[in-house]
N, C-alpha and C. Protein backbone atom coordinates (compact mmCIF):
# COMPACT_ATOMS: atom_id res chain seq x y z
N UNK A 1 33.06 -10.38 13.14
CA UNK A 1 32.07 -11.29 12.60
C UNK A 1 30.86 -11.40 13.53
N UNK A 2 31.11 -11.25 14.89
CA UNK A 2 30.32 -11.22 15.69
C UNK A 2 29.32 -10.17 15.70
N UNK A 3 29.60 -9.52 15.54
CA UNK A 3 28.98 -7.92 15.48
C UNK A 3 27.83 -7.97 14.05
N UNK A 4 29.05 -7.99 13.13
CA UNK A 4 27.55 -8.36 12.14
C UNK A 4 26.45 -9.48 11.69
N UNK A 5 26.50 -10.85 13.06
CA UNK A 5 25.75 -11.05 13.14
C UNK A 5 24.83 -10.70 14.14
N UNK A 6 25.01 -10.03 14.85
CA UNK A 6 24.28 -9.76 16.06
C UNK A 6 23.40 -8.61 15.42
N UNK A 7 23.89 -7.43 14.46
CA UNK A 7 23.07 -6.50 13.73
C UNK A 7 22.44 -7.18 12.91
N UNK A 8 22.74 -8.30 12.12
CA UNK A 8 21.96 -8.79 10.88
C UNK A 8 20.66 -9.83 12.10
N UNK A 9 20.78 -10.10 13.11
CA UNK A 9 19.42 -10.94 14.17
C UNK A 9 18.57 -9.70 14.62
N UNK A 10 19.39 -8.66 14.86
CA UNK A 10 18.51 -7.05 14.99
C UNK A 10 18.23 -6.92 14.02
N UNK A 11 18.24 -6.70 12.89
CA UNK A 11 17.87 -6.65 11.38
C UNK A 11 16.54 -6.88 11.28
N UNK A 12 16.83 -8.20 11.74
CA UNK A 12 15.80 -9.46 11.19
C UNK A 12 14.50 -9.43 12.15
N UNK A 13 14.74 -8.89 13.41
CA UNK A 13 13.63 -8.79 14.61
C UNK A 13 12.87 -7.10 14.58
N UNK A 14 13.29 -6.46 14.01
CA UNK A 14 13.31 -5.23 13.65
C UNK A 14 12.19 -5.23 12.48
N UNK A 15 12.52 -5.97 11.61
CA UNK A 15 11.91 -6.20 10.30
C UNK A 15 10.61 -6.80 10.52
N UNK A 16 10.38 -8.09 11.49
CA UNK A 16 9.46 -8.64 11.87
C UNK A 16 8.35 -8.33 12.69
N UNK A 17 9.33 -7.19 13.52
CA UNK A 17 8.27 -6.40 14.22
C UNK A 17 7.30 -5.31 13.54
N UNK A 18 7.87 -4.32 12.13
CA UNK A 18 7.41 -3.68 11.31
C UNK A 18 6.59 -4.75 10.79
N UNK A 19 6.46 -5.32 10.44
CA UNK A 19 5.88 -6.19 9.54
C UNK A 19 4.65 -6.69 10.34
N UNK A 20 4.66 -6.61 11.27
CA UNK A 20 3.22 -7.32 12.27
C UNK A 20 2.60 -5.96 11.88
N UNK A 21 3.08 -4.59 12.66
CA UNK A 21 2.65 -3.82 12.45
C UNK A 21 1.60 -3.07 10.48
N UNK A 22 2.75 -3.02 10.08
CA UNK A 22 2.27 -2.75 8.45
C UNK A 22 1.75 -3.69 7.46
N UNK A 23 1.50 -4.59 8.05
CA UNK A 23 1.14 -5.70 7.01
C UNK A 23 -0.39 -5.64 6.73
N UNK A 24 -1.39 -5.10 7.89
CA UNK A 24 -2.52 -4.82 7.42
C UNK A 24 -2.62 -3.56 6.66
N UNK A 25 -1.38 -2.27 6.65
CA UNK A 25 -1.72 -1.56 5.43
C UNK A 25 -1.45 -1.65 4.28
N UNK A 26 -0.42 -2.68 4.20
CA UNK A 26 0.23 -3.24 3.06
C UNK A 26 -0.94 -3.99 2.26
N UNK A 27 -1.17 -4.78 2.78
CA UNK A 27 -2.40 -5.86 2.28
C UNK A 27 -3.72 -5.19 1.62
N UNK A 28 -4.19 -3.45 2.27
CA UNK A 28 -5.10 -2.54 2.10
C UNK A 28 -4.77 -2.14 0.63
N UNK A 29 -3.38 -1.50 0.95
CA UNK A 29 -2.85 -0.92 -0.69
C UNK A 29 -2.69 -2.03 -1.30
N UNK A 30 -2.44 -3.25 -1.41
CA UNK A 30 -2.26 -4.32 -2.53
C UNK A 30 -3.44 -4.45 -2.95
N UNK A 31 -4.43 -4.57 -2.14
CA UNK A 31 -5.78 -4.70 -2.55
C UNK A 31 -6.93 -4.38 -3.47
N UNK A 32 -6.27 -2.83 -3.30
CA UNK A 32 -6.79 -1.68 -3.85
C UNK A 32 -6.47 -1.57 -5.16
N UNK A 33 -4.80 -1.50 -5.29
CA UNK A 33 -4.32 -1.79 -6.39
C UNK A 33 -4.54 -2.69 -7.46
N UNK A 34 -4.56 -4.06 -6.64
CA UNK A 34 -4.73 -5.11 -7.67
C UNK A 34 -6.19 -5.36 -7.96
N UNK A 35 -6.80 -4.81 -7.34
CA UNK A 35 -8.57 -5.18 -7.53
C UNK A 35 -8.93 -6.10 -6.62
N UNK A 36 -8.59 -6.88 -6.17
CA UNK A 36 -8.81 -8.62 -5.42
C UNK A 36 -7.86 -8.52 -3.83
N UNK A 37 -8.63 -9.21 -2.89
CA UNK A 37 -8.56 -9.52 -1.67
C UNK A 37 -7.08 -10.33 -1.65
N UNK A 38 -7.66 -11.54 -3.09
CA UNK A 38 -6.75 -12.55 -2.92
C UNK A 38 -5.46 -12.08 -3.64
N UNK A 39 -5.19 -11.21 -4.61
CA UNK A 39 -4.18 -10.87 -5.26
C UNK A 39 -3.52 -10.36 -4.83
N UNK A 40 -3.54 -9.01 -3.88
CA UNK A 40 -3.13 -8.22 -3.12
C UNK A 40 -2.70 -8.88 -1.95
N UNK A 41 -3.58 -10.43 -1.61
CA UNK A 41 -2.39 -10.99 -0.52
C UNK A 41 -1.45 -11.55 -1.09
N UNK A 42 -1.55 -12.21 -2.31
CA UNK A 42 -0.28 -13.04 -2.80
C UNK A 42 0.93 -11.84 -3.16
N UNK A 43 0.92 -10.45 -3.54
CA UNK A 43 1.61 -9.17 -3.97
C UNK A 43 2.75 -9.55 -2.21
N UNK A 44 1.95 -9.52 -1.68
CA UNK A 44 2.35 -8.99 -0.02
C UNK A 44 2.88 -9.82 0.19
N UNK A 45 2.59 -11.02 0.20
CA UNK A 45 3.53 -12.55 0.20
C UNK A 45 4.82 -12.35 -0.35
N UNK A 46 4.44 -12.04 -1.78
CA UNK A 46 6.06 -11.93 -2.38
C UNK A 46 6.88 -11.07 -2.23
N UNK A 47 6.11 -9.83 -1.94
CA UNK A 47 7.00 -8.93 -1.49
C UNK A 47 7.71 -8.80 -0.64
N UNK A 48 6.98 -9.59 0.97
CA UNK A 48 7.69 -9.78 2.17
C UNK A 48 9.01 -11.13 2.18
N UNK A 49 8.50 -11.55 1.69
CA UNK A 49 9.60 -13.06 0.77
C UNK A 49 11.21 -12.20 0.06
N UNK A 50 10.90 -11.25 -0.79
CA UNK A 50 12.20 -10.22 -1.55
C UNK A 50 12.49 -9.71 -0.28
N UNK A 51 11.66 -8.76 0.39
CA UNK A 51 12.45 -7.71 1.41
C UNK A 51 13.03 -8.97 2.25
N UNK A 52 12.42 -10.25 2.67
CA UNK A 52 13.34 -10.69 4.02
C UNK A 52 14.62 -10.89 3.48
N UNK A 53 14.99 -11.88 2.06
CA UNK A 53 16.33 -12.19 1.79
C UNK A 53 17.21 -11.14 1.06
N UNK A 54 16.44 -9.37 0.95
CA UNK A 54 17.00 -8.63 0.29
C UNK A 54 17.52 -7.79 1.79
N UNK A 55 17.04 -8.04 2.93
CA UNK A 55 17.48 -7.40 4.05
C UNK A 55 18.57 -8.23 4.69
N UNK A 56 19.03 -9.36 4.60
CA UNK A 56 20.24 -10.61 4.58
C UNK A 56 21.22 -10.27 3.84
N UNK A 57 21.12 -9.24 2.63
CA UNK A 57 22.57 -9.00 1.79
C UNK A 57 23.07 -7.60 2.02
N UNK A 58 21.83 -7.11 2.53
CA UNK A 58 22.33 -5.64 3.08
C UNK A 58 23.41 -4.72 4.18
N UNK A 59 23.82 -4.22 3.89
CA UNK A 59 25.03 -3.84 4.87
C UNK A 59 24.50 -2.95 5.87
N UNK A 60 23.63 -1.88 5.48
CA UNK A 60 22.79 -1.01 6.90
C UNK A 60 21.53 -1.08 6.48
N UNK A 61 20.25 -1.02 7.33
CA UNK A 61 19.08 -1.38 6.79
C UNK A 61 18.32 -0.09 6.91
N UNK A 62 18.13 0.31 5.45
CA UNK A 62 16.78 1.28 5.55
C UNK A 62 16.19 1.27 6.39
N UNK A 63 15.13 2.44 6.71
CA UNK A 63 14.25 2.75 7.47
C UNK A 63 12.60 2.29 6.51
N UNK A 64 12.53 0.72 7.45
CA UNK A 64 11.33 -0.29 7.13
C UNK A 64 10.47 0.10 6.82
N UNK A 65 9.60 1.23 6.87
CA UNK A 65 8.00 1.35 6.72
C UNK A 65 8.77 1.80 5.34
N UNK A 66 8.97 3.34 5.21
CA UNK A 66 9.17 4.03 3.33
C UNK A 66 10.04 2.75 2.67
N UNK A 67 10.60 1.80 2.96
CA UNK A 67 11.58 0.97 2.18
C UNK A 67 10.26 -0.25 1.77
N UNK A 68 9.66 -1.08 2.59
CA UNK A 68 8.38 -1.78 2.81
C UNK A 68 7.58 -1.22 1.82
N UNK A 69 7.09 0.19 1.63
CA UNK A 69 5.69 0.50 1.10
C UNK A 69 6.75 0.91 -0.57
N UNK A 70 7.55 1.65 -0.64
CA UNK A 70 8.09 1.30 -1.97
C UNK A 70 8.45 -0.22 -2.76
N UNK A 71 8.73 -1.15 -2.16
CA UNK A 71 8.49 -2.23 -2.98
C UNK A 71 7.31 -3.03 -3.22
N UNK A 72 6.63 -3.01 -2.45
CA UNK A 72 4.81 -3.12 -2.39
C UNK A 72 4.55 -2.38 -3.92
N UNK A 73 4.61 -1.18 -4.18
CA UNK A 73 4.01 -0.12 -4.48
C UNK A 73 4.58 -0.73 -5.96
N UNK A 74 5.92 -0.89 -6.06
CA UNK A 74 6.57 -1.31 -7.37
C UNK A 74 6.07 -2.63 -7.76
N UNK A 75 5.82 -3.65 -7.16
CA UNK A 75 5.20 -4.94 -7.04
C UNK A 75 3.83 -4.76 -7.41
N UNK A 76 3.09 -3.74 -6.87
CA UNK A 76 1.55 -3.13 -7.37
C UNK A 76 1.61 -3.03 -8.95
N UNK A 77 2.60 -2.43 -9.58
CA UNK A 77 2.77 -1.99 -10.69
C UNK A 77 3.16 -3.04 -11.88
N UNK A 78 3.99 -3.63 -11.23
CA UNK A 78 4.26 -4.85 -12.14
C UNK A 78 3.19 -5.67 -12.56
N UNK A 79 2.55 -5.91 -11.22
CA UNK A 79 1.12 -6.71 -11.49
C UNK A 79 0.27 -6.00 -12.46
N UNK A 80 0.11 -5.00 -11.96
CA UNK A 80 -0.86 -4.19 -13.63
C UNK A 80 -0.35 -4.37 -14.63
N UNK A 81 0.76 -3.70 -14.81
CA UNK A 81 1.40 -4.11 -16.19
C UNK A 81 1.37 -5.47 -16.74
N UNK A 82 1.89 -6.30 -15.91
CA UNK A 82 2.34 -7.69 -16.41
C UNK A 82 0.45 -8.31 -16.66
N UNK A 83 -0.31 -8.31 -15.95
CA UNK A 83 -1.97 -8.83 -16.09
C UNK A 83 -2.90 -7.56 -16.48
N UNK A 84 -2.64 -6.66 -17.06
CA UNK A 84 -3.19 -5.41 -17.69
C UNK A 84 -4.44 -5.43 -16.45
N UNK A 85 -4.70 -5.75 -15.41
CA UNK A 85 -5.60 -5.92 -14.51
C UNK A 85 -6.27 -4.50 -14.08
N UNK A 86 -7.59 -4.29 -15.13
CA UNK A 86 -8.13 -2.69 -14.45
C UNK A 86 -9.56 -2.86 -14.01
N UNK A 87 -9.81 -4.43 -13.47
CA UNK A 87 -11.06 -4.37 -12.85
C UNK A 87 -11.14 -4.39 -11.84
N UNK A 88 -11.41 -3.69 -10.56
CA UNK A 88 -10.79 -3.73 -9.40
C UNK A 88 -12.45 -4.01 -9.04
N UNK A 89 -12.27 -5.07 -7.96
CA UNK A 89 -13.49 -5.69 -6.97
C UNK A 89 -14.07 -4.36 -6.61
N UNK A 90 -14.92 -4.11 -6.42
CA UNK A 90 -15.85 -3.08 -5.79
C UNK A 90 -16.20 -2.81 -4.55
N UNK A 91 -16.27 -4.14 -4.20
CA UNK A 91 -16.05 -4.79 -2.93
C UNK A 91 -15.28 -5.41 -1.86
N UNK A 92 -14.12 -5.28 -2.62
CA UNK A 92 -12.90 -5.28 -2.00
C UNK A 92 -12.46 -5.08 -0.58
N UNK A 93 -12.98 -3.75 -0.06
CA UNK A 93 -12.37 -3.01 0.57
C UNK A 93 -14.12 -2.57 1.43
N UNK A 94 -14.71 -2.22 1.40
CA UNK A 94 -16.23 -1.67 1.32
C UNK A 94 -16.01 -1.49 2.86
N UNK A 95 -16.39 -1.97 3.56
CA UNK A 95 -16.88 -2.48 5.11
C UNK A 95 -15.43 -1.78 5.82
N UNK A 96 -14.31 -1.48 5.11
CA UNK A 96 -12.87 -0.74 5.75
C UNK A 96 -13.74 0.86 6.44
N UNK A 97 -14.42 1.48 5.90
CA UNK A 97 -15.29 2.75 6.02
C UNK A 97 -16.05 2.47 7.41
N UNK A 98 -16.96 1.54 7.50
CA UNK A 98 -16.96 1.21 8.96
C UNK A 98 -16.04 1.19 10.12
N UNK A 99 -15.38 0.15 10.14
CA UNK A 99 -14.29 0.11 11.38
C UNK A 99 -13.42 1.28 11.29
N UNK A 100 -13.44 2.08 10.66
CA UNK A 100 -12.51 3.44 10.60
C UNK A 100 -13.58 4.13 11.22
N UNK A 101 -14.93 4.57 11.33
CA UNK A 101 -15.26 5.10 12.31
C UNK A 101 -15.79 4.75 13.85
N UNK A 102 -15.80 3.28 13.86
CA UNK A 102 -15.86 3.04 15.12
C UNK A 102 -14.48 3.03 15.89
N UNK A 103 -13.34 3.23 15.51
CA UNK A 103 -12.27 3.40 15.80
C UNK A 103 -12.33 5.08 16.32
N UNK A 104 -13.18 5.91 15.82
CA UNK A 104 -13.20 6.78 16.35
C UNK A 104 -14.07 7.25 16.98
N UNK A 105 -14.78 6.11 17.44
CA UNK A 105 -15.74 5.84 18.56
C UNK A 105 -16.87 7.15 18.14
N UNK A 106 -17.39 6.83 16.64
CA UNK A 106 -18.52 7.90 16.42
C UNK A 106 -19.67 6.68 16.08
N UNK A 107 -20.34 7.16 16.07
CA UNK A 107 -21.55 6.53 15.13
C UNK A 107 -22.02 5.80 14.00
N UNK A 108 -21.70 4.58 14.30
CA UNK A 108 -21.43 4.84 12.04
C UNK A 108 -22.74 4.48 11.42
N UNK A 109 -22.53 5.12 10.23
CA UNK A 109 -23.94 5.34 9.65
C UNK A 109 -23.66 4.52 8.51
N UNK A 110 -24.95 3.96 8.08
CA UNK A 110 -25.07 3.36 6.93
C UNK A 110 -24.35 4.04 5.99
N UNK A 111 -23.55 3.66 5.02
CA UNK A 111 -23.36 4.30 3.68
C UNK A 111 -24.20 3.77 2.36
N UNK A 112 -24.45 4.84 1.84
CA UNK A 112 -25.46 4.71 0.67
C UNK A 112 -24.59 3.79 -0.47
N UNK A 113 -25.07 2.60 -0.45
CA UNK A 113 -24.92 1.52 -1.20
C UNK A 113 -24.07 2.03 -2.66
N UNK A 114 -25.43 2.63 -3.31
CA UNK A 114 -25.14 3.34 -4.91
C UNK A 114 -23.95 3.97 -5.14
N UNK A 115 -23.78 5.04 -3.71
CA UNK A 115 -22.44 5.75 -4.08
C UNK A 115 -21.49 5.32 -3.81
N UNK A 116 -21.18 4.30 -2.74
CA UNK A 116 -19.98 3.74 -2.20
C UNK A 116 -19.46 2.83 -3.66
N UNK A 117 -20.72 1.88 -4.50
CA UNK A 117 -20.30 1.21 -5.31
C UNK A 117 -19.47 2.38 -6.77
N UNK A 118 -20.85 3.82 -6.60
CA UNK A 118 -20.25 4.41 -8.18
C UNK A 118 -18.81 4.65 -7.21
N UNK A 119 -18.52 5.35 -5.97
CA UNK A 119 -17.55 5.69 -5.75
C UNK A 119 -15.69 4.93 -6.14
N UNK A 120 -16.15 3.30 -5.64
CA UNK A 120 -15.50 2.46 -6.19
C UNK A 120 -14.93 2.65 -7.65
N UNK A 121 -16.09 2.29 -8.30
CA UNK A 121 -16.02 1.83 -9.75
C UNK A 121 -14.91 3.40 -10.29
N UNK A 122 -15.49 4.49 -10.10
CA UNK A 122 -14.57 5.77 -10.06
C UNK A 122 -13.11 5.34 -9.85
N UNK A 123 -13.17 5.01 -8.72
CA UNK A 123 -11.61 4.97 -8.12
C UNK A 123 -10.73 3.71 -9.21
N UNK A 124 -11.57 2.35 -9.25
CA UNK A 124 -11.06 1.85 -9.88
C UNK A 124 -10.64 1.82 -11.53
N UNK A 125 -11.31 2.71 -11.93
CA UNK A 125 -10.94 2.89 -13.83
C UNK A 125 -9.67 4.38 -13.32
N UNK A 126 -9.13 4.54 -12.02
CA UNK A 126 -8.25 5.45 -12.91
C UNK A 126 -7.14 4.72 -13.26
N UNK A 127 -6.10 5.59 -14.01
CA UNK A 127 -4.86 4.98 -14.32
C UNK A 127 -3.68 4.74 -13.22
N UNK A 128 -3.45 3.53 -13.15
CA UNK A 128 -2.23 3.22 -11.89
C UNK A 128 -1.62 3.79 -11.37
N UNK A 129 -0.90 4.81 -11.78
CA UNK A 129 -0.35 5.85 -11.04
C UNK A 129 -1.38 6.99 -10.30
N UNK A 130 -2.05 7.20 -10.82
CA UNK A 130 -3.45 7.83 -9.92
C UNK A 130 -3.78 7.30 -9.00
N UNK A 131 -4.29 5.93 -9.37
CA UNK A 131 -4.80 5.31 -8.07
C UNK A 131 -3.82 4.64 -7.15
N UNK A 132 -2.90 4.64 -7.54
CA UNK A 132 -1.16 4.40 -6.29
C UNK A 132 -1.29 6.27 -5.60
N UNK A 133 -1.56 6.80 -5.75
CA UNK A 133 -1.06 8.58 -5.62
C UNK A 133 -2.52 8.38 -4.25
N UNK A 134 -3.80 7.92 -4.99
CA UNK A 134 -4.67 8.26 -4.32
C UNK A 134 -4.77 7.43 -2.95
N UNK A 135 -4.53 5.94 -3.72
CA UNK A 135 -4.20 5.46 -2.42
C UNK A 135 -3.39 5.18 -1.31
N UNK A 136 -1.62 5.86 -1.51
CA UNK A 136 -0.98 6.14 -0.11
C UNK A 136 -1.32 7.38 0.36
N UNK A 137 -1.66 8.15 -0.41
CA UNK A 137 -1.84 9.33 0.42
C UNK A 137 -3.57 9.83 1.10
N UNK A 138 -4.01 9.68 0.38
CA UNK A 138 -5.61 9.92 0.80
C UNK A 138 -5.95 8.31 1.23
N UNK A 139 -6.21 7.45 1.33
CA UNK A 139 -6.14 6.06 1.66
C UNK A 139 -5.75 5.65 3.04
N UNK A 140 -4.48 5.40 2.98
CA UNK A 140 -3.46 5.31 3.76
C UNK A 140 -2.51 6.51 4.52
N UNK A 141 -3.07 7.58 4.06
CA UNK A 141 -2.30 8.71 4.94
C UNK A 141 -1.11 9.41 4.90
N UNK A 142 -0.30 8.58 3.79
CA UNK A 142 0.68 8.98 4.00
C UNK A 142 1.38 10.30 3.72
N UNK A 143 2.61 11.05 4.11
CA UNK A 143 2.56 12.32 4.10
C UNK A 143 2.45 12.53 2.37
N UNK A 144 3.03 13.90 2.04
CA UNK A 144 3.40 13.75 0.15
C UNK A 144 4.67 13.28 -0.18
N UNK A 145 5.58 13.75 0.89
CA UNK A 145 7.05 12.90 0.72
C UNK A 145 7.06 11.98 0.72
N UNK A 146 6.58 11.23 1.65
CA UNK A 146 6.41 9.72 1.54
C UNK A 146 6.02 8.89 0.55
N UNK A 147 4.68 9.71 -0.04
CA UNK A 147 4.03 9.32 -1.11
C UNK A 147 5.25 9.31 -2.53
N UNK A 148 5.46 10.40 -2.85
CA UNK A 148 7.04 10.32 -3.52
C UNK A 148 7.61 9.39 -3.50
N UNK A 149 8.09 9.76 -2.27
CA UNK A 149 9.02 8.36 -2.05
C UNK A 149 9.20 7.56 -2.57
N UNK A 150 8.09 6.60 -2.19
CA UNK A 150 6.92 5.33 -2.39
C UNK A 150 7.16 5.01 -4.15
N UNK A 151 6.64 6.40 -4.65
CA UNK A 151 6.13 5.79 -6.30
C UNK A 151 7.44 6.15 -6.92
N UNK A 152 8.85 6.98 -6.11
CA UNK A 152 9.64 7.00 -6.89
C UNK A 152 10.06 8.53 -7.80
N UNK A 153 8.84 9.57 -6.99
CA UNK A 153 9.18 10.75 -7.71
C UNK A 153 8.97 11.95 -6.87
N UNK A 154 8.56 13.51 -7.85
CA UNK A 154 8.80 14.31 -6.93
C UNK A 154 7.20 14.72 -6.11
N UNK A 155 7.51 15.42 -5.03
CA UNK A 155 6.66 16.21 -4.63
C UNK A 155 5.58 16.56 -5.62
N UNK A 156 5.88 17.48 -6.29
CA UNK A 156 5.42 18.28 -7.16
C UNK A 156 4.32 17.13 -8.31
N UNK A 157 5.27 16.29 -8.32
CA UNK A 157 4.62 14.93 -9.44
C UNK A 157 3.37 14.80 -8.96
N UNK A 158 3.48 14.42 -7.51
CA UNK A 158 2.39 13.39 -6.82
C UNK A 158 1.46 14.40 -6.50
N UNK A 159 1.81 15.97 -6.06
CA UNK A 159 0.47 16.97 -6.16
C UNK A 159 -0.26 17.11 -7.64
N UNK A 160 0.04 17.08 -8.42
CA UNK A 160 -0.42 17.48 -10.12
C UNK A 160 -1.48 15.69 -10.30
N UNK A 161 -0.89 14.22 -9.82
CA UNK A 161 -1.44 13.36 -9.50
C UNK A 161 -2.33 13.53 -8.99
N UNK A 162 -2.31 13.57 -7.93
CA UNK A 162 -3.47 13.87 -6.96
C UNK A 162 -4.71 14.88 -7.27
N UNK A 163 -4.45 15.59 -7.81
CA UNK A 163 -5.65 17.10 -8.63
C UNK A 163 -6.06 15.86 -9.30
N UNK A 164 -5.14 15.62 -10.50
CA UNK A 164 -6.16 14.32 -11.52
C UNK A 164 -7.06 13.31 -11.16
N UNK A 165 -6.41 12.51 -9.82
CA UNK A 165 -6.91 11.64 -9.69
C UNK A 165 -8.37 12.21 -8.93
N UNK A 166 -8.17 13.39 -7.75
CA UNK A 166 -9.53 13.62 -7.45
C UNK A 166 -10.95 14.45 -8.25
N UNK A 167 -10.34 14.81 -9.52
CA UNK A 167 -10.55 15.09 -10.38
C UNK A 167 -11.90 14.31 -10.79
């Protein structure tokens, strides 16, 4: 008895520590997804709320980041579905393009207003699974397995995705 509480307090410190870490990409992809700053935090709220008391009934604990970004990702989806929600803020996210290059200690240059907004508006009319495809992997980075992973399918799915969505 001892033992599995001492793994279920590792569990739990384990979990918390991922979670400092991923919670600003989590919050990025909710964002994106749901259209809104504020929606995409409440997604992340609830989601981190399921994973803590769904990681309390568990007997060995997944590996946190691919376990984390698949229920996000499913939680992304519900929200569309359930609020047919396909207007995504434009502005959402905008100013993320900056601090990504001063992070790489270059120069950053103005971005042209017009295209960043048509660029948006683009991204946001595709269909949910496109723009989940576009945004762990081109977005957020993640490998294509992962991306899989994430939405639940194959390799192969999320490349044929990805052509469409950059399409």
């Amino acid at each position: 008895m001892i033992d599995v509480l001492a793994n279920a307090a590792a569990a739990r410190q384990q979990f918390m520590e991922t979670v400092a870490e991923l919670r600003p990409e989590l919050h990025r992809y909710c964002a994106r997804m749901t259209g809104s700053v504020f929606d995409g935090e409440d997604v992340v709220q609830d989601t981190l709320a399921k994973a803590w008391y769904a990681l309390a009934e568990m007997v060995s604990v997944p590996p946190l980041r691919p376990w984390l970004f698949h229920i996000v990702h499913n939680a992304c989806m519900d929200f569309l579905r359930r609020y047919e929600n396909r207007n995504v803020d434009a502005n959402a996210d905008v100013y993320d393009v900056a601090d990504r290059m001063e992070a790489r200690e270059m120069e950053p240059q103005q971005p042209d207003d017009e295209r960043v907004e048509t660029g948006l508006n683009v991204f946001a009319s595709l269909p949910p699974v496109q723009h989940s495809a576009f945004a762990l992997k081109d977005v957020l980075g993640l490998s294509l397995e992962g991306t899989a992973l994430t939405m639940e399918t194959s390799v192969g799915s999320v490349k044929s995705t990805l052509v469409r969505a950059r399409e």
